[in-house]
Protein backbone atom coordinates (compact mmCIF):
# COMPACT_ATOMS: atom_id res chain seq x y z
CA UNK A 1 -5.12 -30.65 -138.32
CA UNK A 2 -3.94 -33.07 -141.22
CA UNK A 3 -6.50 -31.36 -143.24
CA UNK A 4 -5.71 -27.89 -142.63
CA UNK A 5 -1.93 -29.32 -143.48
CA UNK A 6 -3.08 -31.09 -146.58
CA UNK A 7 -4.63 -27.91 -147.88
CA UNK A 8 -1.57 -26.06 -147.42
CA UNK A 9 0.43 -27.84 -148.87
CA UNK A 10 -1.86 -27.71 -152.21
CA UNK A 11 -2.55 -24.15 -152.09
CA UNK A 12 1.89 -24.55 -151.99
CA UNK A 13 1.97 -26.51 -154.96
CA UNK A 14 0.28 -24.48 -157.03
CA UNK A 15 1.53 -21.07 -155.64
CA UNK A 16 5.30 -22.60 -156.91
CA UNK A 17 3.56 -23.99 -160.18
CA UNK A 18 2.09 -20.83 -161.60
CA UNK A 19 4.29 -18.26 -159.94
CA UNK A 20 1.68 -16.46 -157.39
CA UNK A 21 -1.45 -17.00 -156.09
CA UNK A 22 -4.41 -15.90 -158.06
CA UNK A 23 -5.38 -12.50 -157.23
CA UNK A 24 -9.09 -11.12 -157.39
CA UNK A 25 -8.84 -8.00 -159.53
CA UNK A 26 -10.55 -4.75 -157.85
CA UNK A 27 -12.75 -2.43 -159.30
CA UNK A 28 -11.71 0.48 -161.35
CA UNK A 29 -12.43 3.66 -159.62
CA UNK A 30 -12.62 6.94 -160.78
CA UNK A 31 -9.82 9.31 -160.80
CA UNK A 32 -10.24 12.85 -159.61
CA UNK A 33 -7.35 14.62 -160.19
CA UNK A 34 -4.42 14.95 -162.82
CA UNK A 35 -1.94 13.12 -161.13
CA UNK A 36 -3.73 9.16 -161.52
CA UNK A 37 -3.57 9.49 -165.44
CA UNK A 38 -1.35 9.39 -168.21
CA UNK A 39 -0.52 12.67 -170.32
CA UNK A 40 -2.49 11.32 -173.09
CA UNK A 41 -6.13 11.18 -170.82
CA UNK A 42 -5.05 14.61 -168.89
CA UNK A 43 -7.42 17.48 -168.68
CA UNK A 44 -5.77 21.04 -169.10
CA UNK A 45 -7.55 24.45 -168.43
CA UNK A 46 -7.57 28.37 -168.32
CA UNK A 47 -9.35 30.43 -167.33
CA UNK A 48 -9.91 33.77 -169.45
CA UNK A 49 -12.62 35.61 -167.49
CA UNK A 50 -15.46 34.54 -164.82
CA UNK A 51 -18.27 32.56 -165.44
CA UNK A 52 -21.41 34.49 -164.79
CA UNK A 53 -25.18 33.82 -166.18
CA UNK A 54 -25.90 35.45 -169.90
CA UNK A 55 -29.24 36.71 -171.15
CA UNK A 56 -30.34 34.77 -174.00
CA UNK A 57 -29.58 36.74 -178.10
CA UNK A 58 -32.87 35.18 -178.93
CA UNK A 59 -32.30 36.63 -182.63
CA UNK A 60 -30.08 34.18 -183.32
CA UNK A 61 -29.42 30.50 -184.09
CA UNK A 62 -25.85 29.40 -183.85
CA UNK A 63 -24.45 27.06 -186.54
CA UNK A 64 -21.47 23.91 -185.93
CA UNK A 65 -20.42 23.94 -189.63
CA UNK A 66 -18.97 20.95 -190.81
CA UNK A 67 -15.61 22.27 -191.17
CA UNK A 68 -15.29 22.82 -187.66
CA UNK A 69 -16.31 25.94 -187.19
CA UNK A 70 -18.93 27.67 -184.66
CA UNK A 71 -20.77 31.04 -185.02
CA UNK A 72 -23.68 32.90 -184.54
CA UNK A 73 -25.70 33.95 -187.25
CA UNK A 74 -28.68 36.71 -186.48
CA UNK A 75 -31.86 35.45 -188.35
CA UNK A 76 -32.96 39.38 -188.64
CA UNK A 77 -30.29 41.27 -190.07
CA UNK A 78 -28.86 37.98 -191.78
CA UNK A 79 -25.15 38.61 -190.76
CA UNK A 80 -22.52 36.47 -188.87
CA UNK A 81 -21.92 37.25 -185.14
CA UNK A 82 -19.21 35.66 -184.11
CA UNK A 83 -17.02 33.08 -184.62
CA UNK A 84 -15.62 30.25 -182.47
CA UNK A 85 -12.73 27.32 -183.52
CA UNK A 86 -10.54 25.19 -182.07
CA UNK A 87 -6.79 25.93 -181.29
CA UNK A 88 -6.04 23.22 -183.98
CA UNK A 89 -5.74 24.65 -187.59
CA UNK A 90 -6.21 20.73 -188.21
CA UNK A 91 -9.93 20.71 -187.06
CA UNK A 92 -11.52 20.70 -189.83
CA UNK A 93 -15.26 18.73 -188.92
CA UNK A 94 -17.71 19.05 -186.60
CA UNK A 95 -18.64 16.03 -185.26
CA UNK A 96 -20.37 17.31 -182.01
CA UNK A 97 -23.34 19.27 -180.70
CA UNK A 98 -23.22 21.84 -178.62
CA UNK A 99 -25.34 22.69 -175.10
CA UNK A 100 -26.89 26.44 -173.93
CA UNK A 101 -27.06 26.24 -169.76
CA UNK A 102 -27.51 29.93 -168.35
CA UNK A 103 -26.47 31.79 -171.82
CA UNK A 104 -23.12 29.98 -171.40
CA UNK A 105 -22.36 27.99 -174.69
CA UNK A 106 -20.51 24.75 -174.36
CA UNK A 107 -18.60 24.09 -177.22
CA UNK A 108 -16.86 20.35 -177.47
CA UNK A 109 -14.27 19.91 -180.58
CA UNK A 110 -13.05 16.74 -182.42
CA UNK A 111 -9.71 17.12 -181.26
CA UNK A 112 -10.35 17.54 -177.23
CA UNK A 113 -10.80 20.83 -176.99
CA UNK A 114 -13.92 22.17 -174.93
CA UNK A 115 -14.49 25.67 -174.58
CA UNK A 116 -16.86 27.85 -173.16
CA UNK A 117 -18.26 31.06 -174.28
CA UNK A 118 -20.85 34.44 -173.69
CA UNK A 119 -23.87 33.45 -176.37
CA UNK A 120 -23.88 37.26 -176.93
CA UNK A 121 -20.44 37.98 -178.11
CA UNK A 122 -18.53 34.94 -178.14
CA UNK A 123 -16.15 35.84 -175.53
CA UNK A 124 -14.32 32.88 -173.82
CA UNK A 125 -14.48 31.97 -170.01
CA UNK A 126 -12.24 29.01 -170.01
CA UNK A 127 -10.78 26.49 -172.26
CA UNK A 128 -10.10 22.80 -171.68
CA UNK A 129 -8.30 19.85 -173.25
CA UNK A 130 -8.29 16.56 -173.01
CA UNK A 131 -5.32 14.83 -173.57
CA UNK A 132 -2.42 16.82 -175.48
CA UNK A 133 -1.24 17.81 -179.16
CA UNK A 134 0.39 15.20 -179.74
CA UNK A 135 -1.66 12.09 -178.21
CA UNK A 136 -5.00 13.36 -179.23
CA UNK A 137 -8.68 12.20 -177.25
CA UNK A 138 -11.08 12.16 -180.29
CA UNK A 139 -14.51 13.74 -179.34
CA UNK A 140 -17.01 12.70 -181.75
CA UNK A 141 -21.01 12.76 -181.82
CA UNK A 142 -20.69 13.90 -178.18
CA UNK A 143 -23.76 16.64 -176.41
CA UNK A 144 -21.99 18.10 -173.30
CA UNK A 145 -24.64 16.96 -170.79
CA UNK A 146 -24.36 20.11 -168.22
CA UNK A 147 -26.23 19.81 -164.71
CA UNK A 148 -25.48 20.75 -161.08
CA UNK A 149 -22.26 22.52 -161.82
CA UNK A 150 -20.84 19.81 -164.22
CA UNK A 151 -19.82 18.66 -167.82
CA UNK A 152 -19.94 15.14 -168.75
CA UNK A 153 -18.79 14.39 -171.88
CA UNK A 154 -17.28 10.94 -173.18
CA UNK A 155 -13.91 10.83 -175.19
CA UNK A 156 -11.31 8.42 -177.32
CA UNK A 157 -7.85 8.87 -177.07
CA UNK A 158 -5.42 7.08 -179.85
CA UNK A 159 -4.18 4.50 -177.26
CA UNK A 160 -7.62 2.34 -177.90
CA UNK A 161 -8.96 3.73 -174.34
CA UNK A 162 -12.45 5.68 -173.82
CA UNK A 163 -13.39 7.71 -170.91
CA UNK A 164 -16.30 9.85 -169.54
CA UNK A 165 -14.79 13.13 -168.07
CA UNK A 166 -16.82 15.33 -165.27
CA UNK A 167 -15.64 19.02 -165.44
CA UNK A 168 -16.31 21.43 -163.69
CA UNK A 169 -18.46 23.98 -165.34
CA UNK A 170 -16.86 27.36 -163.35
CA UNK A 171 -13.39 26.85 -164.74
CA UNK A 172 -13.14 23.52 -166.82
CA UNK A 173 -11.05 21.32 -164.53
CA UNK A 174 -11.25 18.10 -164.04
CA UNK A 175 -13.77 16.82 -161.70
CA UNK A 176 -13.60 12.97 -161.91
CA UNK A 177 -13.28 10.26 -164.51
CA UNK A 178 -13.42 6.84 -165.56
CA UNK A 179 -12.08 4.58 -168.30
CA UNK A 180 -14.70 2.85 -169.58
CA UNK A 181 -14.37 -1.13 -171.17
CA UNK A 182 -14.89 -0.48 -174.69
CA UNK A 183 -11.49 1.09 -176.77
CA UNK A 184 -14.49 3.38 -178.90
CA UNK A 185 -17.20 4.70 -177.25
CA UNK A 186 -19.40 8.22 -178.82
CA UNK A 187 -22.27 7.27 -177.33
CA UNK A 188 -23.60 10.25 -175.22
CA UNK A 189 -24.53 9.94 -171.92
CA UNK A 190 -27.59 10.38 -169.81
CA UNK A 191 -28.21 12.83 -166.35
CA UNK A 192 -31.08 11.26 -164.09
CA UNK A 193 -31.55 11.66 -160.38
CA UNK A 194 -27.92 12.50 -159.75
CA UNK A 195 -27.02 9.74 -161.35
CA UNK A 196 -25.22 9.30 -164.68
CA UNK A 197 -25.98 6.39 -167.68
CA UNK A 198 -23.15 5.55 -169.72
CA UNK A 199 -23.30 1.96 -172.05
CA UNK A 200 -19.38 0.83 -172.99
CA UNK A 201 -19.29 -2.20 -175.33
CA UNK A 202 -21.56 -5.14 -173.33
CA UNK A 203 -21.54 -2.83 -169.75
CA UNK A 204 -24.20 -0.81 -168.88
CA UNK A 205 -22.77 1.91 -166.09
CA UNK A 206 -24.36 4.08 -163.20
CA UNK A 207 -22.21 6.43 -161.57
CA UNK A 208 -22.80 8.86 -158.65
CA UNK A 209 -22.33 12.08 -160.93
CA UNK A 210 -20.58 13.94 -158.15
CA UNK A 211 -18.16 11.59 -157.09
CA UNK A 212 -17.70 9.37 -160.40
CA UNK A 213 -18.15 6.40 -157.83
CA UNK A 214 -19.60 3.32 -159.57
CA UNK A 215 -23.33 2.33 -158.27
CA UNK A 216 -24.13 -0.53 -160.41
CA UNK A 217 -22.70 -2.36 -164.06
CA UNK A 218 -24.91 -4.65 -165.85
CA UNK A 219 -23.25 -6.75 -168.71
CA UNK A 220 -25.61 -7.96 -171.80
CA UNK A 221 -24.83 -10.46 -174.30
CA UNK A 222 -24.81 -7.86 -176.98
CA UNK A 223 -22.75 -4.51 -177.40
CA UNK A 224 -25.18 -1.55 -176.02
CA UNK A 225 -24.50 1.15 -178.74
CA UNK A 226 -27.61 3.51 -178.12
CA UNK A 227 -28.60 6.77 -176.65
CA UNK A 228 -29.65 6.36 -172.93
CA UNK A 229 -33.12 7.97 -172.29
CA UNK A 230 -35.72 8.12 -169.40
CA UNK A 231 -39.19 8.88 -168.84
CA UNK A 232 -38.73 9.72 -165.46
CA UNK A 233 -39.40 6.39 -164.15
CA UNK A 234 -36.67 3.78 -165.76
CA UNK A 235 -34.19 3.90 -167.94
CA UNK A 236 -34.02 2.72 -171.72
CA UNK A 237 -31.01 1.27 -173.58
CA UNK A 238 -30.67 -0.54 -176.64
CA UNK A 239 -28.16 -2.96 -178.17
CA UNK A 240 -26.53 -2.75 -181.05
CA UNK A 241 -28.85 -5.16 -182.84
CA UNK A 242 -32.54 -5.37 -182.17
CA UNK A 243 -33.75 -5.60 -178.47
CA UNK A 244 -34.70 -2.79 -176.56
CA UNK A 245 -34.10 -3.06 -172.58
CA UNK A 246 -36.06 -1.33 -170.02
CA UNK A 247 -33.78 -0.79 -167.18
CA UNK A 248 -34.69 0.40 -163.11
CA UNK A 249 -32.14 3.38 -162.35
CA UNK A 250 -31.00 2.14 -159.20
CA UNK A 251 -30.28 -1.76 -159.66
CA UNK A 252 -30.51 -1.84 -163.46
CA UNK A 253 -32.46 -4.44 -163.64
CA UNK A 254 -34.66 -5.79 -166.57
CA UNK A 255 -38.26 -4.26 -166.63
CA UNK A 256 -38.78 -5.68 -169.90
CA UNK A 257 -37.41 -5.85 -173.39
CA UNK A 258 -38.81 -5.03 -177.13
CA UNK A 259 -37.20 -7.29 -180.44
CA UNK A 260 -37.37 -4.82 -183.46
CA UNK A 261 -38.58 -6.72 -186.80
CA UNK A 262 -36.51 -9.59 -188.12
CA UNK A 263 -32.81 -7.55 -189.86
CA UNK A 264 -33.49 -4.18 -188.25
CA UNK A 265 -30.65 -2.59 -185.72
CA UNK A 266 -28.76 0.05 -185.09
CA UNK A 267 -31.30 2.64 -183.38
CA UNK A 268 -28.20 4.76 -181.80
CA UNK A 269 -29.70 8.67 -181.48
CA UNK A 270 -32.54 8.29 -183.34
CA UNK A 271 -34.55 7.84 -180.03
CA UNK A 272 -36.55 10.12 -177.64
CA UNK A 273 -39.43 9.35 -174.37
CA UNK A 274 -42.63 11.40 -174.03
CA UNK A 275 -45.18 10.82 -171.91
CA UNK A 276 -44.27 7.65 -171.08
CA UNK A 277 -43.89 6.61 -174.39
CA UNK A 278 -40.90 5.96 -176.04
CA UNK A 279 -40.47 6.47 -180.10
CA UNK A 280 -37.28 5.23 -181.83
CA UNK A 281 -36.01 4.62 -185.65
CA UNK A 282 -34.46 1.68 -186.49
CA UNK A 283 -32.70 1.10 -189.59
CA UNK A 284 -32.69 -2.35 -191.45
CA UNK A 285 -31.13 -3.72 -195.00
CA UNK A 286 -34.69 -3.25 -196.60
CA UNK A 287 -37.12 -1.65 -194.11
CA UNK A 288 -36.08 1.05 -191.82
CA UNK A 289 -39.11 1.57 -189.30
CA UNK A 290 -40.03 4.41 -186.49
CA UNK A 291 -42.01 2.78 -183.68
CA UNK A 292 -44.08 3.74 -180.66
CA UNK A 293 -43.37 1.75 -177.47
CA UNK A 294 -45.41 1.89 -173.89
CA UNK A 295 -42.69 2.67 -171.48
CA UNK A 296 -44.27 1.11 -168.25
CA UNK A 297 -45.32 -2.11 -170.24
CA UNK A 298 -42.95 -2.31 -173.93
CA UNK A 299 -45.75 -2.46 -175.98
CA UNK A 300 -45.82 -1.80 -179.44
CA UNK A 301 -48.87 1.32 -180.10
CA UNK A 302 -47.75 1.82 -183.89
CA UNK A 303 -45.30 1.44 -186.60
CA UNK A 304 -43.96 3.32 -189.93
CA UNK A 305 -42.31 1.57 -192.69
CA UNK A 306 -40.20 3.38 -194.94
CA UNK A 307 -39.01 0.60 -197.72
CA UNK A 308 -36.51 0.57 -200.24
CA UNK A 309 -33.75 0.44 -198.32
CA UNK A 310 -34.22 4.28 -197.37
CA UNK A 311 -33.39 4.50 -194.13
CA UNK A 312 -34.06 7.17 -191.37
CA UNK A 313 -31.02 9.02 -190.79
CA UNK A 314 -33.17 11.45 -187.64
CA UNK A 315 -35.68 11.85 -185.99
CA UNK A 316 -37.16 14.72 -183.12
CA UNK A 317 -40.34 15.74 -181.95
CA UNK A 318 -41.94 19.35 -182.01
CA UNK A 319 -46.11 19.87 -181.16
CA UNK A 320 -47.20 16.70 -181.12
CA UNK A 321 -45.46 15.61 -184.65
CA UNK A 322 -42.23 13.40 -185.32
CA UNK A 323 -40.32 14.77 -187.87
CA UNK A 324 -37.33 13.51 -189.62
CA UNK A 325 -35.27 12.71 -192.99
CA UNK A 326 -34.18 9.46 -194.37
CA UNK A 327 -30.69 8.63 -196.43
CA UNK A 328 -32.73 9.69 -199.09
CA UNK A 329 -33.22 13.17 -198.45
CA UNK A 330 -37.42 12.32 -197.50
CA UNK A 331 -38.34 14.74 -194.84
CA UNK A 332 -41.36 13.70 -193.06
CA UNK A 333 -43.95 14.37 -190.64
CA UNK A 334 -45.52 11.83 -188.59
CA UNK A 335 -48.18 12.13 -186.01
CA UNK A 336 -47.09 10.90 -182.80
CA UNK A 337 -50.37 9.75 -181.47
CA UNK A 338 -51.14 7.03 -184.27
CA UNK A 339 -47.67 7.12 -186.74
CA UNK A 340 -49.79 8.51 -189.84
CA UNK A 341 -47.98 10.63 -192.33
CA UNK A 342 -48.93 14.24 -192.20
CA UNK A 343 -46.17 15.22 -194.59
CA UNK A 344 -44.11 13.39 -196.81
CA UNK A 345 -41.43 15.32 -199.74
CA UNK A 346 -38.43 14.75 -201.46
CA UNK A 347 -36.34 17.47 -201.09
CA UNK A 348 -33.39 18.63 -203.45
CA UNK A 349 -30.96 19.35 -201.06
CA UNK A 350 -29.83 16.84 -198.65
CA UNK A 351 -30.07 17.44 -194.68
CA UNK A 352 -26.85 16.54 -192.64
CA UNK A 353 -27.98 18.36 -189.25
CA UNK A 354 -30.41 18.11 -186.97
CA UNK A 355 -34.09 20.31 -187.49
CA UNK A 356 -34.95 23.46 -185.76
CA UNK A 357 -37.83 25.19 -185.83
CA UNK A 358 -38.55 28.91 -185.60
CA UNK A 359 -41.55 30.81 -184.41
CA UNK A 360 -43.08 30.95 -187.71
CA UNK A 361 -43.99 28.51 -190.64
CA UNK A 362 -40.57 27.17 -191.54
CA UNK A 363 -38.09 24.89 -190.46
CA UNK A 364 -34.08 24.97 -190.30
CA UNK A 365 -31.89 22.44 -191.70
CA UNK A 366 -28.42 22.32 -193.03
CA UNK A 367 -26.69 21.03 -196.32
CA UNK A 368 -23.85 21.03 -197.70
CA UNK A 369 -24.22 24.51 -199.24
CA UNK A 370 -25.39 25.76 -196.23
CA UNK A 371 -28.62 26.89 -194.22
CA UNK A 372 -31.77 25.81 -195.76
CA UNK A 373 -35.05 27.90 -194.24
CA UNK A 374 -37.95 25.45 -195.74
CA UNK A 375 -41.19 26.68 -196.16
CA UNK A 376 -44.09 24.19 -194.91
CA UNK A 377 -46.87 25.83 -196.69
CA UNK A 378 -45.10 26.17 -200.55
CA UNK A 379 -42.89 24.18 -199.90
CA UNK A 380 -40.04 25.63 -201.24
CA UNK A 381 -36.29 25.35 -200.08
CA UNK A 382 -34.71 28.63 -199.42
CA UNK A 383 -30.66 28.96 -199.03
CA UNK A 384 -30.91 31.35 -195.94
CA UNK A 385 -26.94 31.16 -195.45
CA UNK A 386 -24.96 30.03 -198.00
CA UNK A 387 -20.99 28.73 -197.40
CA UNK A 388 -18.37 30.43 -198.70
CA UNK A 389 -16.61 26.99 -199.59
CA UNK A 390 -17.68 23.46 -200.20
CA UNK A 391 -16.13 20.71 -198.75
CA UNK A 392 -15.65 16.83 -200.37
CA UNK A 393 -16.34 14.94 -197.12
CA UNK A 394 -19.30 16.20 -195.38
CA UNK A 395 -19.58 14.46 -191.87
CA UNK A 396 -22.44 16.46 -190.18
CA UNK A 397 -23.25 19.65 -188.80
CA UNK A 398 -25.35 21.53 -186.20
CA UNK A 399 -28.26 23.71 -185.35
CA UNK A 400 -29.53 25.63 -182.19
CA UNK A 401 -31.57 28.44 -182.06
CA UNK A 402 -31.16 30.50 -179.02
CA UNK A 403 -34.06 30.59 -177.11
């Protein structure tokens, strides 16, 4: 008893000393409706018509220019669709990518618009916003990830807070979401068995990606600031300097990890899995390297070099071949089995999108002067589209053929 008094009487002491008693903070959860957030993280939407499933215009390849602008552009008759902008006069990049599900185009916007649209015709099903006019969410190197009736999309709002939204893909409203640890976030996140990845500064997140309910956080000495991918099996993440983790979905816990070369980092996008292997671009102050990992086992199989500090800006894979550009404008071609150069050319124009590739002998890339259709047996770099302006600042811009 003159214990139990005793420890009263200290837990009393320092109750009055500090002011309260220490408190255990509780989790975050996710919010699911409106009324939980500020007007600067709110998600507005309308409705314009019904969401249905669209056949495919497989004639054409839509283009995100870098002012800000999307449209379709038919790749037979060589004339402009449609067009599709933001609400904002003021959006004047492109920043983002954009996803096809069921003909449905899912358009995200620098300034927090989202809008969905017919691939056909362009016409609108709903609109959405996050945050307002005036307290602006930034959306920036974002992919919408759509799957099982939702959009999950990250976003940065000018109060130094990031969140990943859920929408919901029939009308645009706001399923669930969750405010992440780290004030800037545009890392894109990753779908896999219901589940959804999502790195934020040194955290690591699974959520349930119906509910938004946190299943597991693991915290790493490092910021993670790289694409999450999978090969089915586990999930890969990499920091923001030079280790690659290997990560089970359910517990997130350490498989194994891979140290890039001694002054490479910052891998971000550049990174893809394929049959259980995973191949990822690092860039470095002298050497910037592409490299082949085992997924079950982080292995190294091979490794490309490109020196003189000429480092890979992308990378994607199409028939067995890596291809990609450096700072540089070097496109390459790599073959993925054993990293030796196929093709190798300085081009005159430099690439600031991502590469698509068309039924026949040529490949798609943009510049700043527009769509450049390049020829892989001559060689040569035709101006398929060319702008009707120019701009000073050229962020980025984006490809997808329809198909």
């Amino acid at each position: 008893m003159k214990t139990k008094l005793l420890t009263l009487l200290f837990i009393s002491a320092i109750i009055n000393m500090f002011g309260q008693a220490p408190v255990t903070p509780k989790p975050t959860t996710a919010n699911s409706n409106n009324k939980a957030l500020p007007p600067s993280e709110m998600v507005t939407n309308k409705v314009v018509s019904a969401l249905k499933k669209i056949p495919l215009d497989e004639a054409s390849i839509l283009i995100y220019d870098y002012d800000g602008a999307l449209f379709s552009y038919d790749l037979e008759s060589e004339t402009i669709g449609w067009t599709v902008k933001a609400a904002d006069p003021k959006t004047e990049m492109c920043a983002n990518k954009v996803t096809i599900n069921n003909g449905v185009v899912y358009i995200p916007f620098v300034n927090g618009e989202i809008i969905a649209v017919d691939n056909q015709s362009g016409d609108v099903f709903w609109k959405s916003r996050l945050g307002n006019i005036t307290d602006q969410i930034v959306l920036k190197d974002q992919v919408p990830v759509v799957n099982n009736g939702k959009l999950y999309i990250i976003a940065q709002n000018q109060n130094g807070n990031s969140n990943i939204y859920a929408l919901d893909t029939k009308d645009g409203s706001l399923a669930w979401n969750y405010k992440l640890d780290s004030v800037n976030n545009d890392i894109q996140p990753l779908y896999f068995n219901n589940k959804i990845f999502v790195p934020s500064a040194s955290s690591f997140y699974s959520f349930d990606a119906n509910t938004g309910k946190v299943l597991s956080q693991k915290t790493f000495e490092q910021n993670m600031q790289t694409k999450p991918v999978t090969d089915g099996e586990n999930v890969f993440i990499a920091s923001e300097k030079d280790i690659l983790f290997a990560l089970t979905p359910d517990k997130l816990d350490i498989v194994w990890q891979f140290k890039l070369d001694e002054n490479q980092y910052n891998i971000k996008e550049r990174i893809f899995t394929k049959d259980k292997k995973i191949y990822f671009a690092a860039q470095g102050d002298a050497v910037s390297s592409l490299y082949a990992v085992d997924s079950k086992t982080g292995t190294q199989l091979w490794k490309r070099d490109f020196s003189g500090g000429d480092n890979i800006e992308y990378i994607t894979e199409a028939d067995d071949n890596i291809w990609g550009y450096t700072r540089k404008a070097k496109l390459f071609q790599i073959d993925i089995n054993n990293g030796e150069i196929a093709m190798e050319i300085k081009l005159t124009t430099q690439p600031i999108s991502n590469i698509e590739f068309p039924v026949d002998d040529t490949i798609f890339y943009y510049c700043d002067a527009g769509l450049i259709k390049f020829d892989l047996s001559t060689k040569d770099e035709d101006l398929y589209y060319m702008r009707t302006s120019i701009k000073d600042n050229v962020y980025s811009a984006y490809l997808k053929i329809i198909r």
